[in-house]
C-alpha atoms as a PDB file:
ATOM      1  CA  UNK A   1      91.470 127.938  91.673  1.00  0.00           C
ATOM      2  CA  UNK A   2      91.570 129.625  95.366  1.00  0.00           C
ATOM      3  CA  UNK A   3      95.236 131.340  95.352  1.00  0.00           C
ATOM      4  CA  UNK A   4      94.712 132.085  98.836  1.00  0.00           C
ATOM      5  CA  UNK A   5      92.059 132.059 101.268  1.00  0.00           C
ATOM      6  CA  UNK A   6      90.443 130.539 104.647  1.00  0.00           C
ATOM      7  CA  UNK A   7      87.736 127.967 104.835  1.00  0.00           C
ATOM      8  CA  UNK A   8      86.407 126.495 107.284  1.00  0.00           C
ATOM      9  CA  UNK A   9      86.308 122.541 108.526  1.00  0.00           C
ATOM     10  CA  UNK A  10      83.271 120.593 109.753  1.00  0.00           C
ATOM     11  CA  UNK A  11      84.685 117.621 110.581  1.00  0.00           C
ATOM     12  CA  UNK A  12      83.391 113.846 110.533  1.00  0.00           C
ATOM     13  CA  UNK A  13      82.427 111.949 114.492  1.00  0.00           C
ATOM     14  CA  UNK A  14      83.351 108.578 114.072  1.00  0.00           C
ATOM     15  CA  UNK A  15      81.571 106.371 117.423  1.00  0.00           C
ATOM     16  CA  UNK A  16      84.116 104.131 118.934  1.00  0.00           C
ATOM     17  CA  UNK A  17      83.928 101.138 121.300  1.00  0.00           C
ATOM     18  CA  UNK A  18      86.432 102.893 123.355  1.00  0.00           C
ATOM     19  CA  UNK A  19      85.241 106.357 123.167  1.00  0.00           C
ATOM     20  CA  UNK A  20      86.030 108.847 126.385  1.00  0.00           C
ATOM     21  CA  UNK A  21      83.155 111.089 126.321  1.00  0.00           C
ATOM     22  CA  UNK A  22      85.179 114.767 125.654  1.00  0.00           C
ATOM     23  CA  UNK A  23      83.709 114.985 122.388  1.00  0.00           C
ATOM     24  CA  UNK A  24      80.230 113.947 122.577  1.00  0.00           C
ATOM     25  CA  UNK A  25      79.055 117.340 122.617  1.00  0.00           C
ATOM     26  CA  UNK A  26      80.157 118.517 119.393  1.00  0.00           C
ATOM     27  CA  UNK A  27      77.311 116.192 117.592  1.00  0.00           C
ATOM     28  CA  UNK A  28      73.603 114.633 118.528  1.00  0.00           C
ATOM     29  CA  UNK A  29      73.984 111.057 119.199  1.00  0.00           C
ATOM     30  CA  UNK A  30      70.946 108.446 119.153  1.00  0.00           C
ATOM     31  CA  UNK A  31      73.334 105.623 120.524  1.00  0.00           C
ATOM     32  CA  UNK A  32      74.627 105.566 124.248  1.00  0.00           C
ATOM     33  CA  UNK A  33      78.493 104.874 122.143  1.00  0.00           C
ATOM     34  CA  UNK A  34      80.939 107.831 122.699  1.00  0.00           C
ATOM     35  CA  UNK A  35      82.673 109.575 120.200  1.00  0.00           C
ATOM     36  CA  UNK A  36      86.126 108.139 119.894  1.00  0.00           C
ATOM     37  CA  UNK A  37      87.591 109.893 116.435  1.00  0.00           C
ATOM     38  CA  UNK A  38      86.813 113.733 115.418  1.00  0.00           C
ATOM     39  CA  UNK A  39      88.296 113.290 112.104  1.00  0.00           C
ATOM     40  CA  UNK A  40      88.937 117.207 111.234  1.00  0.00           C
ATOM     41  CA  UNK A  41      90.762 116.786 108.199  1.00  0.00           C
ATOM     42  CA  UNK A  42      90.302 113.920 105.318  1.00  0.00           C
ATOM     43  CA  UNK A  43      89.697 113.152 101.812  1.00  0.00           C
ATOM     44  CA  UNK A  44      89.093 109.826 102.056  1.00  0.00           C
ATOM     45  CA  UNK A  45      85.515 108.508 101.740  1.00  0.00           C
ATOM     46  CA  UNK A  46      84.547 106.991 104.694  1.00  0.00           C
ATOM     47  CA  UNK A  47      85.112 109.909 106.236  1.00  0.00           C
ATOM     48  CA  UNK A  48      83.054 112.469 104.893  1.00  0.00           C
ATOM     49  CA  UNK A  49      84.994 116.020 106.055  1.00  0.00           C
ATOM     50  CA  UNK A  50      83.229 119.439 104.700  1.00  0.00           C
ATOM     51  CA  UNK A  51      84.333 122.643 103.912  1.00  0.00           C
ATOM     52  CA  UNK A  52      82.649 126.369 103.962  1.00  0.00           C
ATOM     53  CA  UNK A  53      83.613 127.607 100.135  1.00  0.00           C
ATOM     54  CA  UNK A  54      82.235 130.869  99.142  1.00  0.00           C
ATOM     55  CA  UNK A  55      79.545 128.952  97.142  1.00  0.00           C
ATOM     56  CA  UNK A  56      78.031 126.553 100.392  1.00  0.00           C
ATOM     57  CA  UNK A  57      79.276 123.588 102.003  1.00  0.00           C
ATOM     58  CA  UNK A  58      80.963 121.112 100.085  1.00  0.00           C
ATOM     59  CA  UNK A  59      82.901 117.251 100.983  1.00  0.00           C
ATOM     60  CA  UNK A  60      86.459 118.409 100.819  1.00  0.00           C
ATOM     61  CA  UNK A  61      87.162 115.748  97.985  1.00  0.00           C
ATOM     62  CA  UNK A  62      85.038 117.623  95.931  1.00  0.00           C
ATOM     63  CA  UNK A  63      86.435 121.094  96.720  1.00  0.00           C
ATOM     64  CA  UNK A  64      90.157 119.608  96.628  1.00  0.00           C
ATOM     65  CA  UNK A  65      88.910 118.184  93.236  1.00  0.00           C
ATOM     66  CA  UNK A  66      87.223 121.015  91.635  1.00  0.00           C
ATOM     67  CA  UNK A  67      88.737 123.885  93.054  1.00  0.00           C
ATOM     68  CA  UNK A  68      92.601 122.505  94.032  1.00  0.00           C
ATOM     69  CA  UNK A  69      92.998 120.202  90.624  1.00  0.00           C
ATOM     70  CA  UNK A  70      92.652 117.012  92.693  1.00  0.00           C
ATOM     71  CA  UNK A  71      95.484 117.802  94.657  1.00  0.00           C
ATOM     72  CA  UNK A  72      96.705 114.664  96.471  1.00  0.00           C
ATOM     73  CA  UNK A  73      96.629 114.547 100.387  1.00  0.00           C
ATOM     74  CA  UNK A  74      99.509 112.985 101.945  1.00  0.00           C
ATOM     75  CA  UNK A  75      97.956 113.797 105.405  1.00  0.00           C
ATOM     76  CA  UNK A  76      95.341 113.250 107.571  1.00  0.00           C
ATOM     77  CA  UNK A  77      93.953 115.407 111.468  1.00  0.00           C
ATOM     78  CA  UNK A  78      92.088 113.752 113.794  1.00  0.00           C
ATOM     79  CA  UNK A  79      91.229 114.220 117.364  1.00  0.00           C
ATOM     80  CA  UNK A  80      91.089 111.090 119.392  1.00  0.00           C
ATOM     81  CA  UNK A  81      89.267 111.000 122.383  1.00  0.00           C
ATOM     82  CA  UNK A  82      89.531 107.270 124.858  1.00  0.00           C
ATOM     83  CA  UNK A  83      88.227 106.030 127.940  1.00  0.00           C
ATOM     84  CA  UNK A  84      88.521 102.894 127.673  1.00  0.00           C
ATOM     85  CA  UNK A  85      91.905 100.762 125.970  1.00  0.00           C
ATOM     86  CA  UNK A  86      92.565 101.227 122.300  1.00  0.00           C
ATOM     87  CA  UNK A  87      92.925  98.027 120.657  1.00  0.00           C
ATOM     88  CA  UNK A  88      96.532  96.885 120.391  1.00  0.00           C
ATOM     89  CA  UNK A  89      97.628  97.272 116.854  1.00  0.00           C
ATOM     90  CA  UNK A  90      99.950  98.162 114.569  1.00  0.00           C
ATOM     91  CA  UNK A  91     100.438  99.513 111.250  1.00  0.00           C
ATOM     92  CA  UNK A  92     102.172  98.913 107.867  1.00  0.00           C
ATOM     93  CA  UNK A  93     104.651 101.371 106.441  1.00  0.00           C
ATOM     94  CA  UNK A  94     104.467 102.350 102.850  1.00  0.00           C
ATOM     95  CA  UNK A  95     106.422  99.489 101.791  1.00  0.00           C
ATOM     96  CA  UNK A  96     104.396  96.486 104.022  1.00  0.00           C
ATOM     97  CA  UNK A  97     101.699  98.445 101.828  1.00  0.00           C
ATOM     98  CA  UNK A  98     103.131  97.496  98.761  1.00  0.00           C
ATOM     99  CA  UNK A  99     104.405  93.669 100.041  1.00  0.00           C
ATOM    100  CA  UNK A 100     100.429  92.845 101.485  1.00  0.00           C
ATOM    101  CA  UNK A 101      99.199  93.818  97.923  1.00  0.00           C
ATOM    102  CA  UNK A 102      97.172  97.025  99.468  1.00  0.00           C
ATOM    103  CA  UNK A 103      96.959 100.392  98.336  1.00  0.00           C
ATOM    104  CA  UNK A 104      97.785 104.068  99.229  1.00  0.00           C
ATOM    105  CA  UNK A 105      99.731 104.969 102.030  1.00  0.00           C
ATOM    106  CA  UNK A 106     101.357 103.628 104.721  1.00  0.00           C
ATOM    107  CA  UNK A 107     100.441 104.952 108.465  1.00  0.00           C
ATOM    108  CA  UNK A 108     102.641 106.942 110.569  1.00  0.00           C
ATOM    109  CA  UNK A 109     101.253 109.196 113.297  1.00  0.00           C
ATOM    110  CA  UNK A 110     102.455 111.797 115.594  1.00  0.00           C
ATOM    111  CA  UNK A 111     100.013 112.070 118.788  1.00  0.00           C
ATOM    112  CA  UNK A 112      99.880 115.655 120.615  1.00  0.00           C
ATOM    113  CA  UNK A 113      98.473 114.803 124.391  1.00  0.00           C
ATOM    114  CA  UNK A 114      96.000 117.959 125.448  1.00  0.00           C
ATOM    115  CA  UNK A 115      94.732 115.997 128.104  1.00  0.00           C
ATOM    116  CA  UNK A 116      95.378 112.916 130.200  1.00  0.00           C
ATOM    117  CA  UNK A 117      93.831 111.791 133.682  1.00  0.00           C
ATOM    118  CA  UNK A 118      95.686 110.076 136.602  1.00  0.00           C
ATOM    119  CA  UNK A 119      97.315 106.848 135.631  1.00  0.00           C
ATOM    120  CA  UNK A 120      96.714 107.007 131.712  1.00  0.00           C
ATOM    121  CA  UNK A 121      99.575 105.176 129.623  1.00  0.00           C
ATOM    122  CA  UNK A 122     100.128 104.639 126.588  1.00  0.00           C
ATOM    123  CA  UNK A 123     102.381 100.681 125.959  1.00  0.00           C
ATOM    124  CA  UNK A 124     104.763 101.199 122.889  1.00  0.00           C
ATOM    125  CA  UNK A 125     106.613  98.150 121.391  1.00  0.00           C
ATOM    126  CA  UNK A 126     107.391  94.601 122.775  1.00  0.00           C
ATOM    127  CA  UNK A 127     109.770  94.610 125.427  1.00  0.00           C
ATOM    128  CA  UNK A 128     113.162  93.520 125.289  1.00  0.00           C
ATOM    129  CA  UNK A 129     113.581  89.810 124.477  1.00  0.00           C
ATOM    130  CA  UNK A 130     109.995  89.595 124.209  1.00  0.00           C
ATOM    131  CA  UNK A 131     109.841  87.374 120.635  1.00  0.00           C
ATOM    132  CA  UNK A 132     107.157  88.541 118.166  1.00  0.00           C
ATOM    133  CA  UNK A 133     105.489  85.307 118.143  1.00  0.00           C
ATOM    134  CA  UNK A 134     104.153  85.915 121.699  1.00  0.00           C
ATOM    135  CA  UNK A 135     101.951  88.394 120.118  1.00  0.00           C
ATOM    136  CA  UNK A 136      99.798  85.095 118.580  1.00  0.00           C
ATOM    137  CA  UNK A 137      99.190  83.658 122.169  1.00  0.00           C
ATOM    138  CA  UNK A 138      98.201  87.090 123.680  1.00  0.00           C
ATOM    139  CA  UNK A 139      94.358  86.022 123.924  1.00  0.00           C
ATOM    140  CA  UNK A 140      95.271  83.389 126.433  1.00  0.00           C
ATOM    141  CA  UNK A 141      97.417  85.513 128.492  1.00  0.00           C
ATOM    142  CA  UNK A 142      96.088  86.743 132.140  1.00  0.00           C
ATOM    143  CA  UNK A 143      98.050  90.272 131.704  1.00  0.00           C
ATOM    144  CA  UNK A 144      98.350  90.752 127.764  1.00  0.00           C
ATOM    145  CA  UNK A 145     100.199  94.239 128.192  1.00  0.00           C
ATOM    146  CA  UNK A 146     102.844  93.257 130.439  1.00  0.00           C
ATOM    147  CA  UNK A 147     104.690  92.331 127.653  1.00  0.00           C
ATOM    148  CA  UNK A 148     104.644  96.392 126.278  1.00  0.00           C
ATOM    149  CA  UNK A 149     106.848  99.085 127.539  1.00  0.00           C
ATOM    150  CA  UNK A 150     104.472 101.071 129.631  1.00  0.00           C
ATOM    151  CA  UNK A 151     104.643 105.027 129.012  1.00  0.00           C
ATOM    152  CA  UNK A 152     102.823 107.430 131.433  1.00  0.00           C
ATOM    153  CA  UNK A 153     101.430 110.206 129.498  1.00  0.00           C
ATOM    154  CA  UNK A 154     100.879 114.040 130.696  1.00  0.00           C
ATOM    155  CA  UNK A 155      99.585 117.059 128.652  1.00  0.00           C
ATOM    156  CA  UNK A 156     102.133 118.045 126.637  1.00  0.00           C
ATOM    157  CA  UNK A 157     103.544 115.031 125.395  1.00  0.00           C
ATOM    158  CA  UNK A 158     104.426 114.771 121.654  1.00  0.00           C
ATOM    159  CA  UNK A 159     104.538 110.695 120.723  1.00  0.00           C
ATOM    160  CA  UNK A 160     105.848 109.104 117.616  1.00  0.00           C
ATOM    161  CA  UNK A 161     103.946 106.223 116.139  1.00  0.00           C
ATOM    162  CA  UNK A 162     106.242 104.683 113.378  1.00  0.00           C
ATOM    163  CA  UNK A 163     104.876 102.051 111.237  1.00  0.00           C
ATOM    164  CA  UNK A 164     105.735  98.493 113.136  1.00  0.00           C
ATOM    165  CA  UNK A 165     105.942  99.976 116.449  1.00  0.00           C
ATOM    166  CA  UNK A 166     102.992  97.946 118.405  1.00  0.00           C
ATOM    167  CA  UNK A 167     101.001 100.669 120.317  1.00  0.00           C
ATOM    168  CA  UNK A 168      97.864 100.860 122.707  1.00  0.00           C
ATOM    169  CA  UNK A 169      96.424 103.049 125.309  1.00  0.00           C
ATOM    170  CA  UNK A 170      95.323 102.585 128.771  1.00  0.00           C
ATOM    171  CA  UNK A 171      93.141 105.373 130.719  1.00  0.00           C
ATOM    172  CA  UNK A 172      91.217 108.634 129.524  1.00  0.00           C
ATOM    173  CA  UNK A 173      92.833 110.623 127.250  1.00  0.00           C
ATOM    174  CA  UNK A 174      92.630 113.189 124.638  1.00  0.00           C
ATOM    175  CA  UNK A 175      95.075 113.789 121.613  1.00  0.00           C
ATOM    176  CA  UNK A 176      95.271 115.359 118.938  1.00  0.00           C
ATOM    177  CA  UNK A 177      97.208 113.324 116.142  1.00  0.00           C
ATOM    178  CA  UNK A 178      98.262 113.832 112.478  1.00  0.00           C
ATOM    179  CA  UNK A 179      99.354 111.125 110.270  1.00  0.00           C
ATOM    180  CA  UNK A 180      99.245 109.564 106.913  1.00  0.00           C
ATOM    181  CA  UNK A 181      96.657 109.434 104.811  1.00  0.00           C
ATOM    182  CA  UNK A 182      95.602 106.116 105.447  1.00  0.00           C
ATOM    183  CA  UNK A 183      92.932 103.792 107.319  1.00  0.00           C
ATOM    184  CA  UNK A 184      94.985 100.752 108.104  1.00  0.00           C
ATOM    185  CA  UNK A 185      94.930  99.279 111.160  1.00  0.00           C
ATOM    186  CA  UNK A 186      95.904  95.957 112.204  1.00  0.00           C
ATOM    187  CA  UNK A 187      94.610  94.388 115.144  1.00  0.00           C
ATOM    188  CA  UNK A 188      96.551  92.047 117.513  1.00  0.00           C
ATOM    189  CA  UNK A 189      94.387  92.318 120.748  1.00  0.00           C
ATOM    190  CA  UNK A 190      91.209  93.749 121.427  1.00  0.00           C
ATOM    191  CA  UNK A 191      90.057  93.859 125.085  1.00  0.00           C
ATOM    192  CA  UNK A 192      87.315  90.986 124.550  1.00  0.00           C
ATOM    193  CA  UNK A 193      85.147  93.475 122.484  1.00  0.00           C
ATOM    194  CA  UNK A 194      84.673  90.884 119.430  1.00  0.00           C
ATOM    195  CA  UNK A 195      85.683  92.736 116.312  1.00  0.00           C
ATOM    196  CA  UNK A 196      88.258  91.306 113.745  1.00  0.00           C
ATOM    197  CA  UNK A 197      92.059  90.516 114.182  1.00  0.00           C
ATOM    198  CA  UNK A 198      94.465  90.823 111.857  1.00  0.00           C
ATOM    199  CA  UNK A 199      97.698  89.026 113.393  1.00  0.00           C
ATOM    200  CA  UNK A 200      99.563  87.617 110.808  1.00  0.00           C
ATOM    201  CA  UNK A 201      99.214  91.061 108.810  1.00  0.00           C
ATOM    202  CA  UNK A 202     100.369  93.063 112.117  1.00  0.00           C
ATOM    203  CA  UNK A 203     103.467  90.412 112.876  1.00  0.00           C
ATOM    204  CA  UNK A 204     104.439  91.119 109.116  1.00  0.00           C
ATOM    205  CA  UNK A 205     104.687  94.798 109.805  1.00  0.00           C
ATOM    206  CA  UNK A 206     106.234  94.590 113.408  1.00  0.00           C
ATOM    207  CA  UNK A 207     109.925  96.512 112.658  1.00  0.00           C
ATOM    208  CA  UNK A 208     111.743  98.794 116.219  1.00  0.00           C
ATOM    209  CA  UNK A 209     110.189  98.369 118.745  1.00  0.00           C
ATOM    210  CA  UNK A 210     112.124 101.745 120.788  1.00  0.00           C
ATOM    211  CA  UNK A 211     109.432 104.470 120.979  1.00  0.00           C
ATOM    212  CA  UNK A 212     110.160 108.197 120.939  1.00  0.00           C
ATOM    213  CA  UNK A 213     108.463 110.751 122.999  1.00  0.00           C
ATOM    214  CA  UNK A 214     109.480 114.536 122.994  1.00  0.00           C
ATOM    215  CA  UNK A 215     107.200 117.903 124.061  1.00  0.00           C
ATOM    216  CA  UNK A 216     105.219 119.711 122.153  1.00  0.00           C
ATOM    217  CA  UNK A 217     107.591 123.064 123.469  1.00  0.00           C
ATOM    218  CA  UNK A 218     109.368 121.986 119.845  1.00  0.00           C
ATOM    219  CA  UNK A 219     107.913 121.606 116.466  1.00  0.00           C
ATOM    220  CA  UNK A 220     107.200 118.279 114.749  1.00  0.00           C
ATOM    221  CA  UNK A 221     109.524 117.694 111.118  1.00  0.00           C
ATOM    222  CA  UNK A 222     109.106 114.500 109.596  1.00  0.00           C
ATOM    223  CA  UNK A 223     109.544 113.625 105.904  1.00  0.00           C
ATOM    224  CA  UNK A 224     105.831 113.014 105.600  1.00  0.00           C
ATOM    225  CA  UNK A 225     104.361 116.326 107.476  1.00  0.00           C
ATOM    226  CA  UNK A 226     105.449 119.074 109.847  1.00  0.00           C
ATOM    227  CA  UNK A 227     103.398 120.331 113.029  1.00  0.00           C
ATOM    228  CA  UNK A 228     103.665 123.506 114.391  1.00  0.00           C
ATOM    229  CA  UNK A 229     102.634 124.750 117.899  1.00  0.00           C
ATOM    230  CA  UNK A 230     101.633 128.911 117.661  1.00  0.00           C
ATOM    231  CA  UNK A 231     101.325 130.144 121.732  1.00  0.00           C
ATOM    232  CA  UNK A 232      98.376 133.132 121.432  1.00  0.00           C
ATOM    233  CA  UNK A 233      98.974 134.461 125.159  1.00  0.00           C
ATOM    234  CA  UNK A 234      97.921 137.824 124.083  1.00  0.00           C
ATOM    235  CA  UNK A 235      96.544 139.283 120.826  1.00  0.00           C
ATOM    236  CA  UNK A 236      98.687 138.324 118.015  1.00  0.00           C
ATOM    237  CA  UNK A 237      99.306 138.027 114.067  1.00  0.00           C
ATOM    238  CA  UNK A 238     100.267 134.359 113.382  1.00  0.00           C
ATOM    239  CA  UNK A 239     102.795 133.575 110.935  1.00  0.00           C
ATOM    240  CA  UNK A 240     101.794 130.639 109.251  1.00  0.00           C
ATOM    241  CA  UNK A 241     104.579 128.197 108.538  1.00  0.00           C
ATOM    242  CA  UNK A 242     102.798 126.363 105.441  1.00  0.00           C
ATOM    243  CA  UNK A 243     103.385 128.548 102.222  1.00  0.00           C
ATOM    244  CA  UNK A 244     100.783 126.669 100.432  1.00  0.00           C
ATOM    245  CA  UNK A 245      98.993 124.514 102.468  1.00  0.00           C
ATOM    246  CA  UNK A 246      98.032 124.551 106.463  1.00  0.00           C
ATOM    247  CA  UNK A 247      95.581 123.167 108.315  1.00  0.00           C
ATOM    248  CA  UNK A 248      95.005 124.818 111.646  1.00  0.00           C
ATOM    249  CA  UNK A 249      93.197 123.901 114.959  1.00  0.00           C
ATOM    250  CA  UNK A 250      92.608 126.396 117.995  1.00  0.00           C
ATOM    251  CA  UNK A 251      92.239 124.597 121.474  1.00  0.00           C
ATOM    252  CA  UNK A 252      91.679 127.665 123.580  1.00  0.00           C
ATOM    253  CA  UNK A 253      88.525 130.006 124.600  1.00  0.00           C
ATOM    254  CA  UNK A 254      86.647 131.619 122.480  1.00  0.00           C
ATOM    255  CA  UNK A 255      88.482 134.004 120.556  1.00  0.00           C
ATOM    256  CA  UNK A 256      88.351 136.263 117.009  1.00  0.00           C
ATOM    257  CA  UNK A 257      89.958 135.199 114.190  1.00  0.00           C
ATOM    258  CA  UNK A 258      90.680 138.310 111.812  1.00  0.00           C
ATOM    259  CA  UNK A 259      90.386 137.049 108.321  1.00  0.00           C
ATOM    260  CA  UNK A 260      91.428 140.284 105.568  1.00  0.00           C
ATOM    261  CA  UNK A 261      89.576 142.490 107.424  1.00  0.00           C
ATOM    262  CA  UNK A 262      86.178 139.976 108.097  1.00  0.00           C
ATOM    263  CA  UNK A 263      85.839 139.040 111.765  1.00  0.00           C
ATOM    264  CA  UNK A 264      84.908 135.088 112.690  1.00  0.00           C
ATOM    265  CA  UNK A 265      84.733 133.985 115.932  1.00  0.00           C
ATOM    266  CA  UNK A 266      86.083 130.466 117.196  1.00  0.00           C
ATOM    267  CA  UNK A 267      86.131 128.807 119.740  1.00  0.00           C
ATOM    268  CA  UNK A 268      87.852 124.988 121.165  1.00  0.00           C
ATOM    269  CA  UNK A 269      88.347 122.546 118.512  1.00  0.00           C
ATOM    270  CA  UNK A 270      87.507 124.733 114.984  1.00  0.00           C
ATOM    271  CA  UNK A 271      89.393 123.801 112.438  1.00  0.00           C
ATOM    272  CA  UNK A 272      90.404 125.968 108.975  1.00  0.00           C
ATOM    273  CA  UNK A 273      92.027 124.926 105.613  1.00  0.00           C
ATOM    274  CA  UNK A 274      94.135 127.577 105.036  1.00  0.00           C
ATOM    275  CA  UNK A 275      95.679 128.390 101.559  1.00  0.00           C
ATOM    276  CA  UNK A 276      99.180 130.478 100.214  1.00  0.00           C
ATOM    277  CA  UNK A 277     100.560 131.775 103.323  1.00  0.00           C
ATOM    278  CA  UNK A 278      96.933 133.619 104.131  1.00  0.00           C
ATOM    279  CA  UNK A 279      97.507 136.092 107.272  1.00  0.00           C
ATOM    280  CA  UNK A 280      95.744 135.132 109.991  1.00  0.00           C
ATOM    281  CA  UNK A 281      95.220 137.548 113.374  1.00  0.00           C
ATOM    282  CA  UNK A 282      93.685 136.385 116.503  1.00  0.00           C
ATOM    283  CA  UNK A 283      91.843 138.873 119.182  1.00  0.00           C
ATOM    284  CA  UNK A 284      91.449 137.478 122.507  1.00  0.00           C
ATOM    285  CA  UNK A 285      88.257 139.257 123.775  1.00  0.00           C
ATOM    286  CA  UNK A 286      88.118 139.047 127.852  1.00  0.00           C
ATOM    287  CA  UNK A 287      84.412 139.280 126.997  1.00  0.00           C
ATOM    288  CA  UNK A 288      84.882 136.113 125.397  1.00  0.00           C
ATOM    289  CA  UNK A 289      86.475 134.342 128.188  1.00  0.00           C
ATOM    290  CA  UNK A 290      83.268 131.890 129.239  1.00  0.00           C
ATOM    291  CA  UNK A 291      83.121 128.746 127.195  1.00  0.00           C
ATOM    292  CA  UNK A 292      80.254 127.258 128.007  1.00  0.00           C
ATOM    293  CA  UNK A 293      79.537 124.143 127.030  1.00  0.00           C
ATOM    294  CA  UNK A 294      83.068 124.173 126.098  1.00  0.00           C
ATOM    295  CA  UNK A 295      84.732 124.473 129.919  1.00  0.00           C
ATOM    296  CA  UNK A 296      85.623 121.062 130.560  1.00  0.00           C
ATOM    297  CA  UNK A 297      87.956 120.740 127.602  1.00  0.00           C
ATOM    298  CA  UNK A 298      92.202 121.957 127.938  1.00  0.00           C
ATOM    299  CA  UNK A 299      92.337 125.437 127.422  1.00  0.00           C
ATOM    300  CA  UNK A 300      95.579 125.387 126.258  1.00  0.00           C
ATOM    301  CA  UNK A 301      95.561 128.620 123.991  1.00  0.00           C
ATOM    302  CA  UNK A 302      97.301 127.391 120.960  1.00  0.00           C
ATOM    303  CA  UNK A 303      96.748 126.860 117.472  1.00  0.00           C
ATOM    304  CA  UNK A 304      98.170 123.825 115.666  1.00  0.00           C
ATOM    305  CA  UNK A 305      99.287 123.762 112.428  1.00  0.00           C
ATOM    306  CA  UNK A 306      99.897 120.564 110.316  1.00  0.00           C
ATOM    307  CA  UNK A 307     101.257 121.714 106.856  1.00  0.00           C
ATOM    308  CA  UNK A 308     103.918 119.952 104.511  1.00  0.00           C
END
């Protein structure tokens, strides 16, 4: 068992309906569908995340499993990347879990905003007065989301999902967000794109509607996982806030990443499971500085950490 150490993440491209386009270069595609989820960090199997151990690439299950003594994930990383509406759903908390006879987790998410373009919103919760029943006749409504409190978004933003708050997205966006381990989604509307709804489970689940939006110049504390935002404006030793767990994302240029004494190089979007309070250095290299095919992403030289 690893008592510290740094591996790295390839994550899982999950094609979405709704998919911007920002991520499409990070894989091959055969089908003209856009990326919509980079799912960087996730033991759950349909979505197969792998790790660089010193023995080859394995699924992170298996390392977690093997190497970690099954340790139990209570989060999940994903970048999310939209041009076109998310479908409006909701989500169950761990109790609406328990009361629709599922299993696992409930889902609440935390959504970081690295990028937004003119006029993208996100709509969080019903109105005021609005009754929850409306949410059964939104199909035959001419404006479905004028019953939502509409939210302009701008880089920066730092958005609270809580289970039973009704949530969609309007506009191209990109976001990182970390939630729950969990996969449930329930459906309520879906822009005439013909995939299942699941109403009745989503009015079950529907709890305050009052959304809460902050900036990411403050770190993330919740009881189910904590998010830290590290600045790297120069060269820099990190301290790590995890002290036995982190996952960390860099969303700059290309940079170095010192590693007990071994030299990596990274660039936008890599992703590392780091374990026991590792040390982690990163050179910024003005040689370095192009980021081709990389330039049309936010350079917003930071490294996220989600830990618990």
């Amino acid at each position: 068992m690893p008592k510290h150490g740094v591996f790295r993440l390839f994550p899982h491209a999950v094609l979405k309906p709704w998919g911007g386009g920002h991520l499409d270069l990070f894989i091959e595609k055969k089908s003209d569908t856009k990326i919509g989820e980079y799912i960087i960090f996730s033991d759950l199997p349909q979505f197969p995340v792998h790790v660089e151990t010193p023995v080859g690439v394995k699924r992170l299950s298996e390392f977690l499993r093997e190497e970690l003594g099954g340790l139990d994930l209570s989060f999940m990383v994903k970048i999310l990347s939209t041009g076109e509406p998310l479908s409006l759903q909701n989500h169950p908390s761990d109790s609406d879990v328990k009361s629709l006879g599922l299993t696992g987790r409930g889902k609440f998410e935390c959504w970081t905003i690295l990028d937004a373009e003119k006029n993208a919103n996100a709509y969080l919760g019903l109105k005021e007065k609005i009754p929850v029943d409306m949410l059964r006749a939104l199909p035959t409504q001419n404006e479905p989301l004028s019953f939502f409190n509409e939210v302009p978004l701008k880089q920066g933003d730092v958005v609270f999902i809580e289970p039973g708050l009704i949530h969609t997205t309007t506009g191209r966006l990109l976001f990182y967000e970390l939630q729950q381990k969990s996969d449930y989604t329930f459906r309520i509307y879906d822009f005439n794109r013909n995939r299942s709804l699941q109403i009745e489970e989503a009015i079950q689940c529907v709890r305050d509607q009052k959304a809460v939006v902050k900036n990411f110049s403050t770190p993330v504390e919740t009881e189910y996982f904590s998010l830290a935002y590290h600045r790297v404006s120069q060269n820099a030793t990190i301290n790590l806030c995890g002290k036995k767990m982190s996952v960390i994302t860099w969303f700059g240029k290309k940079a170095t990443l010192v590693l007990e004494g071994k030299k990596e190089s990274i660039t936008w979007g890599d992703s590392f499971l780091v374990l026991e309070d590792t040390p982690i250095y990163i050179e910024k290299n003005a040689e370095l500085n192009s980021n081709p095919p990389l330039e049309n992403l936010p350079i917003l030289d930071m490294l996220f950490e989600a830990y618990v």
